[in-house]
N, C-alpha and C. Protein backbone atom coordinates (compact mmCIF):
# COMPACT_ATOMS: atom_id res chain seq x y z
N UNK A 1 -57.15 -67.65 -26.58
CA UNK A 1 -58.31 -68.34 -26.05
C UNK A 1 -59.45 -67.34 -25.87
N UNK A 2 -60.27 -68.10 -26.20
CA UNK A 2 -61.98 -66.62 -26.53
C UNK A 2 -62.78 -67.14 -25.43
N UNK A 3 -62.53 -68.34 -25.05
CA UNK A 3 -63.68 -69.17 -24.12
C UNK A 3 -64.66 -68.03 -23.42
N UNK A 4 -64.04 -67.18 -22.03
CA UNK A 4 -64.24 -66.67 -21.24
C UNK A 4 -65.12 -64.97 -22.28
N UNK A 5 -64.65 -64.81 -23.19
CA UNK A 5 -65.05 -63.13 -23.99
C UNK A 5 -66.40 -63.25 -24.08
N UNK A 6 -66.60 -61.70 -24.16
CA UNK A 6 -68.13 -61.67 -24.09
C UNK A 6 -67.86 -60.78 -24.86
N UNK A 7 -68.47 -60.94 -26.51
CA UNK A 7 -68.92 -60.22 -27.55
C UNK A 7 -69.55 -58.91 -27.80
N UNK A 8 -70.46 -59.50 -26.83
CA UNK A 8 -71.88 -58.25 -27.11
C UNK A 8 -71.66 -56.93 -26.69
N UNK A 9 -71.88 -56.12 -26.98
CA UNK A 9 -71.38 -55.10 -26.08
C UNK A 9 -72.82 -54.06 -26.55
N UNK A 10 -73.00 -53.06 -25.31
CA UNK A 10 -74.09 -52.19 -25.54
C UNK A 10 -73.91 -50.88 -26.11
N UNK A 11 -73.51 -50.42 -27.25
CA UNK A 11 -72.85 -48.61 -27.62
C UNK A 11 -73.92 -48.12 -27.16
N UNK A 12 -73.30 -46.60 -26.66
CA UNK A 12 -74.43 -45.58 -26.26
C UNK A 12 -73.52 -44.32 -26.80
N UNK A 13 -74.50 -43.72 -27.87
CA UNK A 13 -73.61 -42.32 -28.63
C UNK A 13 -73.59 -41.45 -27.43
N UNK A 14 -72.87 -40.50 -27.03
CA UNK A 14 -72.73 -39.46 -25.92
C UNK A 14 -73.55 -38.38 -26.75
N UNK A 15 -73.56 -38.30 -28.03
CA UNK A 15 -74.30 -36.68 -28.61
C UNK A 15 -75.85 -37.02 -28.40
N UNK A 16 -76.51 -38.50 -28.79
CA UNK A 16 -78.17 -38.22 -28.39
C UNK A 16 -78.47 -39.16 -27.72
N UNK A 17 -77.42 -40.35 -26.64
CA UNK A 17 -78.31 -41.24 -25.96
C UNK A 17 -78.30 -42.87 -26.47
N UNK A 18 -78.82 -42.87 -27.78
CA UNK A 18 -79.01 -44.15 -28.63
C UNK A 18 -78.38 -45.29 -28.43
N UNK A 19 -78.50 -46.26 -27.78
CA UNK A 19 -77.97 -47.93 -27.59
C UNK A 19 -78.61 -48.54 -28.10
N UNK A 20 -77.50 -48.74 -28.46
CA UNK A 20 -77.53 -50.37 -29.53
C UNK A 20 -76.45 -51.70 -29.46
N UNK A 21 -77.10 -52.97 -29.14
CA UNK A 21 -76.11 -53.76 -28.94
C UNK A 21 -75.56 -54.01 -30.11
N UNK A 22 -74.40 -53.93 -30.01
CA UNK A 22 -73.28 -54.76 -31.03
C UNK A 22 -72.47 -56.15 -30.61
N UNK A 23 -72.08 -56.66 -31.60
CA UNK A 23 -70.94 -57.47 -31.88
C UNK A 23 -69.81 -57.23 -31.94
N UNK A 24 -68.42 -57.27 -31.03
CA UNK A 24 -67.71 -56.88 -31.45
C UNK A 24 -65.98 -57.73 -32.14
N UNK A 25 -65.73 -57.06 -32.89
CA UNK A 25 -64.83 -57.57 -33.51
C UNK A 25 -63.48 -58.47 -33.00
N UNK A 26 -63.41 -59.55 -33.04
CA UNK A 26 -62.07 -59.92 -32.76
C UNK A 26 -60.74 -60.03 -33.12
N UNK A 27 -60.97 -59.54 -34.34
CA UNK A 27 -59.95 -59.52 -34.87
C UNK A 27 -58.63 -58.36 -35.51
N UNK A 28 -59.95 -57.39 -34.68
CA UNK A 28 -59.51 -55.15 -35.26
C UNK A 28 -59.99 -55.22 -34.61
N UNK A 29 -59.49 -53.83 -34.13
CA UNK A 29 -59.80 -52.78 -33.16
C UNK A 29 -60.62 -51.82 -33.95
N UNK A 30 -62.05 -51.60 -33.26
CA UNK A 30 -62.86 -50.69 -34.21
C UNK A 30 -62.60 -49.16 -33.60
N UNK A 31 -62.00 -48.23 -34.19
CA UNK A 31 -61.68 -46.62 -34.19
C UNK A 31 -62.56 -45.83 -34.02
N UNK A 32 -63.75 -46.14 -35.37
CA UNK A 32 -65.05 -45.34 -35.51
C UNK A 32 -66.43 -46.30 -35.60
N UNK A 33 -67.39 -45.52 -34.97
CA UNK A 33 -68.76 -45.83 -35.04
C UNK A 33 -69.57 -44.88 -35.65
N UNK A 34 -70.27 -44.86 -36.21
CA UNK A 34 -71.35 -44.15 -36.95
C UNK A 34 -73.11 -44.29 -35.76
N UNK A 35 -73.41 -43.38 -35.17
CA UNK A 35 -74.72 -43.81 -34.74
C UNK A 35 -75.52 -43.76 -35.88
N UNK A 36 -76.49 -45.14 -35.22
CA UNK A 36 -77.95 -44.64 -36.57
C UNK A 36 -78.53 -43.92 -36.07
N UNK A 37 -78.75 -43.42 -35.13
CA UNK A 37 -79.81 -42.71 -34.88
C UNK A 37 -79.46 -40.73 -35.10
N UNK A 38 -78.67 -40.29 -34.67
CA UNK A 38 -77.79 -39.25 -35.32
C UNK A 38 -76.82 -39.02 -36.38
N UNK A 39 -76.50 -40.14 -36.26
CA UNK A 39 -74.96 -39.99 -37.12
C UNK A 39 -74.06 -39.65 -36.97
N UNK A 40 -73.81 -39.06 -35.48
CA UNK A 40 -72.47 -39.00 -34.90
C UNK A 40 -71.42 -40.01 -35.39
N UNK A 41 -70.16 -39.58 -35.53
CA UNK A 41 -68.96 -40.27 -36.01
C UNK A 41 -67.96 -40.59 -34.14
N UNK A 42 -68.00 -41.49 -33.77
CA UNK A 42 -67.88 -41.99 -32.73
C UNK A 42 -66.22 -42.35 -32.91
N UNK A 43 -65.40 -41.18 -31.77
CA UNK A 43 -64.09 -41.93 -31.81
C UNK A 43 -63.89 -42.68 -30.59
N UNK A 44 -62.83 -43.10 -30.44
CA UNK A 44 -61.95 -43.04 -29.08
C UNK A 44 -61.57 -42.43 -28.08
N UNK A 45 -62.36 -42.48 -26.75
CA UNK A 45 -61.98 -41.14 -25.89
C UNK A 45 -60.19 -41.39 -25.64
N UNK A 46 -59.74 -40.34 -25.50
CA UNK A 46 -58.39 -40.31 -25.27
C UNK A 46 -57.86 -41.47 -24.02
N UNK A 47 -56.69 -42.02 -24.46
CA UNK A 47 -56.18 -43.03 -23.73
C UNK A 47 -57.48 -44.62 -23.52
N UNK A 48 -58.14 -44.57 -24.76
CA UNK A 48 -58.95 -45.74 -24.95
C UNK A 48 -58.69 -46.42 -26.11
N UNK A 49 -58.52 -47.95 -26.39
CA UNK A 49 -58.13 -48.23 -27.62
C UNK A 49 -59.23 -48.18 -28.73
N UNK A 50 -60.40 -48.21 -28.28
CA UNK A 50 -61.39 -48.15 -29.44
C UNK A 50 -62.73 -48.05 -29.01
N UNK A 51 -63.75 -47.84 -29.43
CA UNK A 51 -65.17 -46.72 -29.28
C UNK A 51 -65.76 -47.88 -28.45
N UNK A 52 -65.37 -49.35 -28.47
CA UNK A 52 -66.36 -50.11 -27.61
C UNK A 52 -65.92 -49.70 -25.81
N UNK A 53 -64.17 -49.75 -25.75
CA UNK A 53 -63.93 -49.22 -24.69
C UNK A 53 -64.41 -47.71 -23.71
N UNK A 54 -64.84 -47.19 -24.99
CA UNK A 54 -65.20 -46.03 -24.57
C UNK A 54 -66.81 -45.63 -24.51
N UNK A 55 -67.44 -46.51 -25.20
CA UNK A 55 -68.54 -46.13 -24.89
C UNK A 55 -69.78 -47.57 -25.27
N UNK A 56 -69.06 -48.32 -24.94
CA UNK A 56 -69.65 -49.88 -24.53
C UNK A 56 -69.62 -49.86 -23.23
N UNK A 57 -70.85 -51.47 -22.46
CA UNK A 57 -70.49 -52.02 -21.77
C UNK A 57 -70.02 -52.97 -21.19
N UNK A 58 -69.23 -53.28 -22.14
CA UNK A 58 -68.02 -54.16 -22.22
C UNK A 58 -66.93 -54.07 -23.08
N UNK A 59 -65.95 -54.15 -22.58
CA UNK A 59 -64.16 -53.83 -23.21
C UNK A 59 -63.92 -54.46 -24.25
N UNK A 60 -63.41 -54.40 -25.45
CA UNK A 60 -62.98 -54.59 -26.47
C UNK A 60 -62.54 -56.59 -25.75
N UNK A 61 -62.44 -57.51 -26.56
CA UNK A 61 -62.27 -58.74 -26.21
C UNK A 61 -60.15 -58.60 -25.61
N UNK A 62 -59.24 -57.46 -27.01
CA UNK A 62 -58.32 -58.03 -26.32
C UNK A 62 -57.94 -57.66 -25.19
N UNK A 63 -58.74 -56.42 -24.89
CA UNK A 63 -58.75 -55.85 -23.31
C UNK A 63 -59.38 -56.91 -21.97
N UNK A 64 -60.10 -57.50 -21.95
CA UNK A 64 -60.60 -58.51 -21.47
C UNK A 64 -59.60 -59.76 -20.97
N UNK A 65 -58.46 -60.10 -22.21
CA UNK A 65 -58.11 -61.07 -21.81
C UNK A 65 -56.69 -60.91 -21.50
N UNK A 66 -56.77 -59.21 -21.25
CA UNK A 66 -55.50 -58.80 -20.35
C UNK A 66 -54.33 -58.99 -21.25
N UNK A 67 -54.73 -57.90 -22.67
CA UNK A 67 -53.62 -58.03 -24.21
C UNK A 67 -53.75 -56.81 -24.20
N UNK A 68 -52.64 -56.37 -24.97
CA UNK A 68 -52.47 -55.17 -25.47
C UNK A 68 -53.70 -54.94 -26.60
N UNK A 69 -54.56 -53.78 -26.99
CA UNK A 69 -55.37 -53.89 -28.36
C UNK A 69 -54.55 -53.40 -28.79
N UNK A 70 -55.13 -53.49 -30.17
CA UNK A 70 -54.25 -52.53 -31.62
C UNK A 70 -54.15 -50.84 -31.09
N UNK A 71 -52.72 -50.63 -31.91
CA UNK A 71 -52.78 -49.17 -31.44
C UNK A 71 -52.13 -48.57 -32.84
């Protein structure tokens, strides 16, 4: 059930700052981000399932609805 998820999420690269809202995926777990504005290659901080958890402001959807994400 998606009812309650909230998509959007805000990335902010840690190397120059740059937010940008995204969309995020429901169906994968996204690993890497690319900023546009640097080009930093954006992972997973350790013990996070994927770059929205880690540097969104909002949790990956299957984190949200209290699921395991992909690992």
């Amino acid at each position: 059930m998606t009812s309650n998820v909230i998509l959007q999420s805000e990335l902010t690269c840690p190397e120059c700052g740059h937010i940008k809202m995204e969309t995020m995926p429901t169906n994968a777990c996204q690993w890497f981000y690319e900023c546009e504005s640097c080009h930093a290659l954006l992972k997973p901080k350790q013990g996070d399932c994927c770059v929205y958890c880690s540097y969104g402001t909002v949790p990956c959807p299957p984190i949200q609805q209290n699921q395991s994400c992909c690992s």
